[in-house]
C-alpha atoms as a PDB file:
ATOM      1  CA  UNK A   1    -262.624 102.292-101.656  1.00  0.00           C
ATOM      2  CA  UNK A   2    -261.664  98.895-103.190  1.00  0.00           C
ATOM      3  CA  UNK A   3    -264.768  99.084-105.610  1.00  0.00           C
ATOM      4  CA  UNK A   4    -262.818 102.815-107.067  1.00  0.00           C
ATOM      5  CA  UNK A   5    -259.280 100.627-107.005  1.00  0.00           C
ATOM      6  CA  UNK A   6    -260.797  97.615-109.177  1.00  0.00           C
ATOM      7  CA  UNK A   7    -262.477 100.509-111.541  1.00  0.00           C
ATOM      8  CA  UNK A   8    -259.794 103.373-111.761  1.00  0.00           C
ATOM      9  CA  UNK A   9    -256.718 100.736-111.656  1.00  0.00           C
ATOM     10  CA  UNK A  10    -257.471  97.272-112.564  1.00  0.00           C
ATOM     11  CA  UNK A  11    -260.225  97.451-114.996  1.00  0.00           C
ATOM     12  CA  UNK A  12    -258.288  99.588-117.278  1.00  0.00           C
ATOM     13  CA  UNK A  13    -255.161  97.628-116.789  1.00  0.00           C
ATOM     14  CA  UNK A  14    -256.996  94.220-117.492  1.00  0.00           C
ATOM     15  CA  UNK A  15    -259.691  95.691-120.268  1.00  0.00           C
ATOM     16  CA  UNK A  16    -256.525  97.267-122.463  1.00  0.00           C
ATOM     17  CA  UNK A  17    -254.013  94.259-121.610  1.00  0.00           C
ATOM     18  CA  UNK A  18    -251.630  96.564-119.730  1.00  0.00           C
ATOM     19  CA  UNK A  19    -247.982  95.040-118.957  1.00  0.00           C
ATOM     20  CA  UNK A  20    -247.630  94.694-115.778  1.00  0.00           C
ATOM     21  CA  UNK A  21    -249.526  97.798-114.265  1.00  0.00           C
ATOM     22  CA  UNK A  22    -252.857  98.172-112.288  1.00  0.00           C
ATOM     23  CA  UNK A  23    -252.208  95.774-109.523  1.00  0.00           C
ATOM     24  CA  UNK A  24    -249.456  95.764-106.723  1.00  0.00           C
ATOM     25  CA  UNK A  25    -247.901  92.662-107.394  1.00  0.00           C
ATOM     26  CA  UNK A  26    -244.476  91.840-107.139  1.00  0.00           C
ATOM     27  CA  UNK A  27    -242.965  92.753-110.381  1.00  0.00           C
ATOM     28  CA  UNK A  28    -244.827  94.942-111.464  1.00  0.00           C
ATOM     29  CA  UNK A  29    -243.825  98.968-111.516  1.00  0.00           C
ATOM     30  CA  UNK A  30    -245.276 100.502-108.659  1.00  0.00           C
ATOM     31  CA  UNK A  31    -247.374 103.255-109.679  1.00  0.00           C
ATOM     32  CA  UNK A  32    -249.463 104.298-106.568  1.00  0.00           C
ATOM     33  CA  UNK A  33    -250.879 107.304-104.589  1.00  0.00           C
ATOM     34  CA  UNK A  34    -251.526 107.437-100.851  1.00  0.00           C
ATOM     35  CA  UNK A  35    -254.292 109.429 -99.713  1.00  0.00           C
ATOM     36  CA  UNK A  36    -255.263 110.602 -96.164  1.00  0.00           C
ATOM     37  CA  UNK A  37    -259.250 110.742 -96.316  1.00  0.00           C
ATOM     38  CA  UNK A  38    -259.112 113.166 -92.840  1.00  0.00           C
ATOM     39  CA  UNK A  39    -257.665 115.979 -94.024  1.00  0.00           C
ATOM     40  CA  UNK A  40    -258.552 118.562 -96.488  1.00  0.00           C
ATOM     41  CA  UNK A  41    -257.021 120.666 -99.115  1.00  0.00           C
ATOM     42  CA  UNK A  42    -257.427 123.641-100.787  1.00  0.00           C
ATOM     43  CA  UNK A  43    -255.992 124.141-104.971  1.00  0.00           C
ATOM     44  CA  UNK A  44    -254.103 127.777-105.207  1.00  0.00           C
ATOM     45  CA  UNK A  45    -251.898 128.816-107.307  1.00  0.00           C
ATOM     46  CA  UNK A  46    -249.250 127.867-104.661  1.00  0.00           C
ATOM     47  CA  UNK A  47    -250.152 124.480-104.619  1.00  0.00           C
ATOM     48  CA  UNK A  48    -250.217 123.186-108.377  1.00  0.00           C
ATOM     49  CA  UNK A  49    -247.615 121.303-110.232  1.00  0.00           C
ATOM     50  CA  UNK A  50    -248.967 122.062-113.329  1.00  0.00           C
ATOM     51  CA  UNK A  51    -246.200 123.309-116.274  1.00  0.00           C
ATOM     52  CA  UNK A  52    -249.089 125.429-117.352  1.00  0.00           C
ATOM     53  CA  UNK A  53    -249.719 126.982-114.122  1.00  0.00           C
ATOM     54  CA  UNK A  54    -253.454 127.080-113.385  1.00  0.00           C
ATOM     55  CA  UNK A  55    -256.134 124.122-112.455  1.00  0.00           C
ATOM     56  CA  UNK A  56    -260.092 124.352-113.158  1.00  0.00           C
ATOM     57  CA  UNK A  57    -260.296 123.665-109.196  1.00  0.00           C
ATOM     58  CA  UNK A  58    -258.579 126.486-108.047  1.00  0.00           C
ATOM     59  CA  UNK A  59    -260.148 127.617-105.082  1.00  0.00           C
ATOM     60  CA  UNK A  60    -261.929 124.083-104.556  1.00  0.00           C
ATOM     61  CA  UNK A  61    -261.793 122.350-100.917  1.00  0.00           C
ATOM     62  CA  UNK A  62    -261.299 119.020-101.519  1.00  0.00           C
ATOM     63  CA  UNK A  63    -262.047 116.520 -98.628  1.00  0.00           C
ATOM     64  CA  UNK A  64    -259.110 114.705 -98.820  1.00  0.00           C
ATOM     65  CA  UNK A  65    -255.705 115.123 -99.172  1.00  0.00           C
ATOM     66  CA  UNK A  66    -252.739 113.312-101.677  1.00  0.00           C
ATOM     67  CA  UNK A  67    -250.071 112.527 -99.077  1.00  0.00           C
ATOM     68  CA  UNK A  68    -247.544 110.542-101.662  1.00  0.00           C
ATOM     69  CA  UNK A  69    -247.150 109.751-104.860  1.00  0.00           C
ATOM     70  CA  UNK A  70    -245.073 106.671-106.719  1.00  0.00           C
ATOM     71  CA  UNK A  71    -244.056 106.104-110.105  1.00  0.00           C
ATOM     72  CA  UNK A  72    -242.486 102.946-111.076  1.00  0.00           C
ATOM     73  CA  UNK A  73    -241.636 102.374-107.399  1.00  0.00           C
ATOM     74  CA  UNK A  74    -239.892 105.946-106.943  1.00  0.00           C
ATOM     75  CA  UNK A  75    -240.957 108.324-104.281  1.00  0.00           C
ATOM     76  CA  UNK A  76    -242.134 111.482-106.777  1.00  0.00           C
ATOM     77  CA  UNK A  77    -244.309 113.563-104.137  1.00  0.00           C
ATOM     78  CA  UNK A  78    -244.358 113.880-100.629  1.00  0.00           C
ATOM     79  CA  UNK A  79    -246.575 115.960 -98.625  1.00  0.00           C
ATOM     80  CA  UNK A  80    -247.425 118.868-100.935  1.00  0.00           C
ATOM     81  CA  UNK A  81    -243.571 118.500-102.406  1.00  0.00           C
ATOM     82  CA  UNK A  82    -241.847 117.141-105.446  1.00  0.00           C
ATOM     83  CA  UNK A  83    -238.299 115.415-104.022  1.00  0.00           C
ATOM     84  CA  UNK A  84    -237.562 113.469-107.620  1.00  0.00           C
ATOM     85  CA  UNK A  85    -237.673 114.115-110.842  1.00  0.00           C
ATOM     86  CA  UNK A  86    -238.669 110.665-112.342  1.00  0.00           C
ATOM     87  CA  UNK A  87    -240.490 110.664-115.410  1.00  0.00           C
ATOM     88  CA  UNK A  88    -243.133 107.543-116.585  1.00  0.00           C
ATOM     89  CA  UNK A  89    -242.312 105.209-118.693  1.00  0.00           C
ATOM     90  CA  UNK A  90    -244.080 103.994-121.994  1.00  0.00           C
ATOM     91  CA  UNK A  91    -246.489 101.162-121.681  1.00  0.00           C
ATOM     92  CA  UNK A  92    -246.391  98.236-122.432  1.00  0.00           C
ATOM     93  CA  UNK A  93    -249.109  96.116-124.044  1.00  0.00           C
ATOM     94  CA  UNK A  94    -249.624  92.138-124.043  1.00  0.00           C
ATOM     95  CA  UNK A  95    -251.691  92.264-127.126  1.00  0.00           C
ATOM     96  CA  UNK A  96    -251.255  89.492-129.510  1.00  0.00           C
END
Protein backbone atom coordinates (compact mmCIF):
# COMPACT_ATOMS: atom_id res chain seq x y z
CA UNK A 1 0.00 0.00 0.00
CA UNK A 2 2.54 2.77 0.84
CA UNK A 3 4.80 1.65 -2.19
CA UNK A 4 1.19 2.61 -4.62
CA UNK A 5 0.90 6.04 -2.29
CA UNK A 6 4.70 7.14 -2.96
CA UNK A 7 4.03 6.12 -6.87
CA UNK A 8 0.35 7.27 -7.64
CA UNK A 9 0.66 10.49 -5.19
CA UNK A 10 4.04 11.63 -4.38
CA UNK A 11 6.11 10.80 -7.30
CA UNK A 12 3.98 12.76 -9.57
CA UNK A 13 3.63 15.56 -7.15
CA UNK A 14 7.52 15.75 -6.56
CA UNK A 15 8.64 14.69 -10.40
CA UNK A 16 6.24 17.74 -11.91
CA UNK A 17 6.95 20.25 -8.86
CA UNK A 18 3.30 20.22 -7.77
CA UNK A 19 2.23 23.12 -5.18
CA UNK A 20 1.43 21.78 -2.37
CA UNK A 21 -0.35 18.42 -3.39
CA UNK A 22 0.68 14.67 -3.10
CA UNK A 23 1.43 14.51 0.53
CA UNK A 24 -0.88 15.08 3.66
CA UNK A 25 0.86 17.73 5.23
CA UNK A 26 -0.48 20.49 6.98
CA UNK A 27 -1.15 23.08 4.44
CA UNK A 28 -1.52 21.48 1.84
CA UNK A 29 -5.21 20.84 0.06
CA UNK A 30 -6.39 17.64 1.06
CA UNK A 31 -7.08 15.63 -1.85
CA UNK A 32 -7.58 11.98 -0.61
CA UNK A 33 -9.69 8.76 -1.05
CA UNK A 34 -10.46 6.19 1.63
CA UNK A 35 -10.78 2.76 0.60
CA UNK A 36 -12.13 -0.32 2.50
CA UNK A 37 -9.96 -3.33 1.00
CA UNK A 38 -12.89 -5.97 2.55
CA UNK A 39 -15.57 -5.22 0.64
CA UNK A 40 -16.42 -5.47 -2.93
CA UNK A 41 -18.20 -3.61 -5.59
CA UNK A 42 -19.83 -4.06 -8.58
CA UNK A 43 -19.88 -0.87 -11.68
CA UNK A 44 -23.71 -0.59 -13.12
CA UNK A 45 -25.18 1.86 -14.59
CA UNK A 46 -26.65 2.77 -11.14
CA UNK A 47 -23.51 3.26 -9.66
CA UNK A 48 -21.43 5.71 -12.00
CA UNK A 49 -20.90 9.37 -11.65
CA UNK A 50 -19.89 9.76 -14.93
CA UNK A 51 -21.60 13.02 -17.00
CA UNK A 52 -21.34 10.66 -19.89
CA UNK A 53 -23.09 7.88 -18.34
CA UNK A 54 -21.28 4.60 -19.03
CA UNK A 55 -17.72 3.10 -17.65
CA UNK A 56 -15.49 0.39 -19.62
CA UNK A 57 -15.93 -1.68 -16.20
CA UNK A 58 -19.42 -2.00 -16.17
CA UNK A 59 -20.24 -5.20 -14.92
CA UNK A 60 -16.62 -5.59 -13.27
CA UNK A 61 -16.35 -6.86 -9.45
CA UNK A 62 -13.85 -4.98 -8.06
CA UNK A 63 -12.28 -6.24 -4.72
CA UNK A 64 -12.45 -3.26 -2.98
CA UNK A 65 -14.59 -0.62 -2.36
CA UNK A 66 -14.14 3.64 -2.44
CA UNK A 67 -15.74 4.53 0.90
CA UNK A 68 -14.89 8.56 0.70
CA UNK A 69 -13.61 10.88 -1.30
CA UNK A 70 -11.86 14.56 -0.51
CA UNK A 71 -11.05 17.38 -2.56
CA UNK A 72 -9.19 20.22 -1.20
CA UNK A 73 -10.23 19.06 2.29
CA UNK A 74 -14.13 18.88 1.39
CA UNK A 75 -16.12 15.78 1.93
CA UNK A 76 -17.24 15.13 -2.06
CA UNK A 77 -18.38 11.30 -1.75
CA UNK A 78 -19.57 9.24 0.85
CA UNK A 79 -20.50 5.73 0.64
CA UNK A 80 -21.66 5.31 -2.96
CA UNK A 81 -23.13 9.18 -2.68
CA UNK A 82 -22.19 12.62 -3.82
CA UNK A 83 -23.22 15.16 -0.64
CA UNK A 84 -21.13 18.36 -2.25
CA UNK A 85 -20.68 19.81 -5.17
CA UNK A 86 -17.01 21.08 -4.92
CA UNK A 87 -15.15 21.37 -7.94
CA UNK A 88 -10.91 21.10 -8.14
CA UNK A 89 -8.96 23.70 -8.34
CA UNK A 90 -6.12 24.58 -10.91
CA UNK A 91 -2.64 23.57 -10.00
CA UNK A 92 -0.20 25.09 -9.06
CA UNK A 93 3.42 24.65 -10.14
CA UNK A 94 6.82 25.66 -8.26
CA UNK A 95 8.73 25.72 -11.45
CA UNK A 96 11.30 28.33 -11.77
Amino acid sequence: MEKLVEKACHAPAVCFDVNKRGFIREGYFADCVLVDLNKTTSVSKDTILYKCGWSPFEGHMFSSSIDKTFVNGHLLFDQGKQVDDVKGMRLSFDRN
